[in-house]
C-alpha atoms as a PDB file:
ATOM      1  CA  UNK A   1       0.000   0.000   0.000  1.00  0.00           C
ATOM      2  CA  UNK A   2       2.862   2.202   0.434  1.00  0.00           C
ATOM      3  CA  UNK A   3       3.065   4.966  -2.069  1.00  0.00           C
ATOM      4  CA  UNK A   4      -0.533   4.969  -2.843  1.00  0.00           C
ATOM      5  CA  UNK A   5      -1.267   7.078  -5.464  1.00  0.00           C
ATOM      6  CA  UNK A   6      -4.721   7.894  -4.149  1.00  0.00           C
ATOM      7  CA  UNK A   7      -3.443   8.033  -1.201  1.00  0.00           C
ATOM      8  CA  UNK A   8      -0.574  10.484  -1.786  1.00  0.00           C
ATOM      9  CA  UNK A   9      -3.206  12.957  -3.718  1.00  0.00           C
ATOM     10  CA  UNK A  10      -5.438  13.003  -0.466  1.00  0.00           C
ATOM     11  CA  UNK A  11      -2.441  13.861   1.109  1.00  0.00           C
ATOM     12  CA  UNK A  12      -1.843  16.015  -0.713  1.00  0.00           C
ATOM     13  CA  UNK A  13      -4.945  18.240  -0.772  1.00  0.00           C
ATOM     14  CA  UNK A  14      -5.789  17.890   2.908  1.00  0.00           C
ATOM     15  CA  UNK A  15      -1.999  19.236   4.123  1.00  0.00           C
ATOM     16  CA  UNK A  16      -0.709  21.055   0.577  1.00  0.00           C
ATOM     17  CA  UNK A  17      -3.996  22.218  -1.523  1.00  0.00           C
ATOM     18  CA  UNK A  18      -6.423  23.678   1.371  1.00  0.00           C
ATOM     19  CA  UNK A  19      -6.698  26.414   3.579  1.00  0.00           C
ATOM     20  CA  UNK A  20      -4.934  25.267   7.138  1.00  0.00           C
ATOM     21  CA  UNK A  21      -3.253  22.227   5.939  1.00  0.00           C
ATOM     22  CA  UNK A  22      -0.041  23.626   7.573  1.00  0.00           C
ATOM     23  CA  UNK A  23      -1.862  23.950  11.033  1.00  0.00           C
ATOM     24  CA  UNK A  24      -2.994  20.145  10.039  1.00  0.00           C
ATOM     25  CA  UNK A  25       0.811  19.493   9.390  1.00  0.00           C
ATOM     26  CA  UNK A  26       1.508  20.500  12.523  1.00  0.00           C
ATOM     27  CA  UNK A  27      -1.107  18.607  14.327  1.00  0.00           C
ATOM     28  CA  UNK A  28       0.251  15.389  12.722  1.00  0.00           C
ATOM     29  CA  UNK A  29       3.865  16.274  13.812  1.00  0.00           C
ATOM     30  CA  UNK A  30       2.747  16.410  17.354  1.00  0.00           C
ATOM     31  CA  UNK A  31       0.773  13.453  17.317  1.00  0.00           C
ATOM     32  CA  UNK A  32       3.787  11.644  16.068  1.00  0.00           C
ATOM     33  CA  UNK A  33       5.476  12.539  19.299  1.00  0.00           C
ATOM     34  CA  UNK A  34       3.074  11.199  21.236  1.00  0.00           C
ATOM     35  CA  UNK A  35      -1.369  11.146  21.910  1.00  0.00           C
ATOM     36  CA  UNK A  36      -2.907  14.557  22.822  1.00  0.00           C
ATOM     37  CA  UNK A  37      -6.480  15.786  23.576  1.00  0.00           C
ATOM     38  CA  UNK A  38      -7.902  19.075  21.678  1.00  0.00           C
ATOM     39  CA  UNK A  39      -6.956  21.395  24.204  1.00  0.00           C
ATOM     40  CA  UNK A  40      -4.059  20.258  24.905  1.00  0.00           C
ATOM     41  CA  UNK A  41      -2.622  20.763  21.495  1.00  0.00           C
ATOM     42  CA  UNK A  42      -4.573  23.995  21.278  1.00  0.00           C
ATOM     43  CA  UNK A  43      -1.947  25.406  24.320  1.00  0.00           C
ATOM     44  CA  UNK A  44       1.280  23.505  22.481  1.00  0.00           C
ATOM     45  CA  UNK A  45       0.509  25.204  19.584  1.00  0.00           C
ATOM     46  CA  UNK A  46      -0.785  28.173  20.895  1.00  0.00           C
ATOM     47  CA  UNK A  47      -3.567  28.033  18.545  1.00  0.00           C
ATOM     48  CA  UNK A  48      -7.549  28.958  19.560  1.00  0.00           C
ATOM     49  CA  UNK A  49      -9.357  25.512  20.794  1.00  0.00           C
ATOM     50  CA  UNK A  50     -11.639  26.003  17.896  1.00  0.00           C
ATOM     51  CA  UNK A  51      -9.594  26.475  15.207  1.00  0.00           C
ATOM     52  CA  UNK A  52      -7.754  23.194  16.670  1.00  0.00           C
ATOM     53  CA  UNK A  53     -11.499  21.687  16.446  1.00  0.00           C
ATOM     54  CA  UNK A  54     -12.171  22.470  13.073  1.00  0.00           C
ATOM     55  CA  UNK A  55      -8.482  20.853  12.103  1.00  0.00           C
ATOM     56  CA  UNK A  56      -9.316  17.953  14.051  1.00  0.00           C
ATOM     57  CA  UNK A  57     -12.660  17.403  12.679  1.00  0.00           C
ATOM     58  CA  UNK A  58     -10.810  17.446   8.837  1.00  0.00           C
ATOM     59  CA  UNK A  59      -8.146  15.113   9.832  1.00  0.00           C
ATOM     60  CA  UNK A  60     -10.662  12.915  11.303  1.00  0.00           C
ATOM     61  CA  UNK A  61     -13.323  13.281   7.816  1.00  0.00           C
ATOM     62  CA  UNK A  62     -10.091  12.440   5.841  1.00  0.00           C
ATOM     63  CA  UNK A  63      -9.102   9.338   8.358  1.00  0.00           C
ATOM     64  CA  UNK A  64      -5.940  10.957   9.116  1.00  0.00           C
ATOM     65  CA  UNK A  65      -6.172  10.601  12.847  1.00  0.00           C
ATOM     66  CA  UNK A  66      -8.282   8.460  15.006  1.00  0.00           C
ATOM     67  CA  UNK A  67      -9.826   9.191  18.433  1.00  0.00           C
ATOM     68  CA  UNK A  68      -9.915   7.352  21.469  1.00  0.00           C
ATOM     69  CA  UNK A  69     -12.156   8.023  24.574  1.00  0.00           C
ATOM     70  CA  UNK A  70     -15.757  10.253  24.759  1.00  0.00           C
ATOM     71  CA  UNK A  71     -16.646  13.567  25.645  1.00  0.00           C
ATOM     72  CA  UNK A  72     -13.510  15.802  27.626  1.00  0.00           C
ATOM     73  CA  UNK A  73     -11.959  12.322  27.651  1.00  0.00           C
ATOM     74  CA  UNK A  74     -11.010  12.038  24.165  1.00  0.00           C
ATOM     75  CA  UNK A  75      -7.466  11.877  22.481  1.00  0.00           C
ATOM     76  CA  UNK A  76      -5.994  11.735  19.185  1.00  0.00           C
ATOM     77  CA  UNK A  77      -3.674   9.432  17.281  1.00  0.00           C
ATOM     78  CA  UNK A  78      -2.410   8.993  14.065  1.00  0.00           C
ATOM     79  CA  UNK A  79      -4.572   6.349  12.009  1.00  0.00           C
ATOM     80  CA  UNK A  80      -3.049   3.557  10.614  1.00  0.00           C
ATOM     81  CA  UNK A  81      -3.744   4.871   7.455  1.00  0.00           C
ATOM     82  CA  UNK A  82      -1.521   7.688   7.835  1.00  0.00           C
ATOM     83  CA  UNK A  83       0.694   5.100   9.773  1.00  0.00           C
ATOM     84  CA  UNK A  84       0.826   3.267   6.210  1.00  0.00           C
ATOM     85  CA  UNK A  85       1.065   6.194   4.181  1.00  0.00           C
ATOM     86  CA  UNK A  86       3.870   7.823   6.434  1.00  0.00           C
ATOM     87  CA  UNK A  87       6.459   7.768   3.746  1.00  0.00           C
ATOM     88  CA  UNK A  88       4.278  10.218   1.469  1.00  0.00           C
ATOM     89  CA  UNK A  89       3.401  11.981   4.694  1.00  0.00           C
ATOM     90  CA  UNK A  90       7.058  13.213   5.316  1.00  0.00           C
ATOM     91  CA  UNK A  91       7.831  13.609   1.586  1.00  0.00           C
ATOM     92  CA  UNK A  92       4.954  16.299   1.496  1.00  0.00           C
ATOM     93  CA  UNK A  93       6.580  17.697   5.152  1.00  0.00           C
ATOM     94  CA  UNK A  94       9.848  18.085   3.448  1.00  0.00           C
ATOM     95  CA  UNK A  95       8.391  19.609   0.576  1.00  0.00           C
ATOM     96  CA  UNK A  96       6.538  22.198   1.975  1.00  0.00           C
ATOM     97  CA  UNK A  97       8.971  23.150   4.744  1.00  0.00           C
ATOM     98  CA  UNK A  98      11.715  23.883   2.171  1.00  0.00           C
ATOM     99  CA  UNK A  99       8.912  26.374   0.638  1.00  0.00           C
ATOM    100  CA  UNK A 100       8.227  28.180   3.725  1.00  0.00           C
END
């Protein structure tokens, strides 16, 4: 499954080709490091909890990240999609840091 070609175009789009897909690319980075709720990564990245909702809620549409837990109990993790994908992942990270 690795290097996907449907896979590497959602990529694409949800981190490259939309409004906010660095703030996603950030999100992902941190998740890498380790599971965090939404406010949480709200005060890491010192972004507004609802603009770290709305990111969430596009990472989850596109199964980027999955949630464990309910309610103020929940925290997020990188889906094993994006697990299997992780290659393209950091090829697009790489890409788009060198443009910044």
């Amino acid at each position: 499954m690795a290097n996907d070609p449907d896979a590497k175009r959602l990529l694409w789009f949800v981190f490259a080709g939309s409004r906010g897909g660095l703030n996603r690319l950030k999100i992902i980075s941190k998740l890498k490091e380790n599971q965090f709720n939404t406010n949480q990564l709200a005060n890491k990245m010192g972004l507004d909890y609802k603009a770290i909702q709305h990111h969430i809620k596009v990472l989850e549409k596109n199964n980027m990240i999955t949630r464990i837990g309910e309610k103020y109990a929940v925290s997020f993790f990188i889906s094993s999609f994006l697990e299997a994908n992780m290659e393209s992942f950091e090829e697009i990270e790489q890409k788009l840091d060198k443009s910044k």
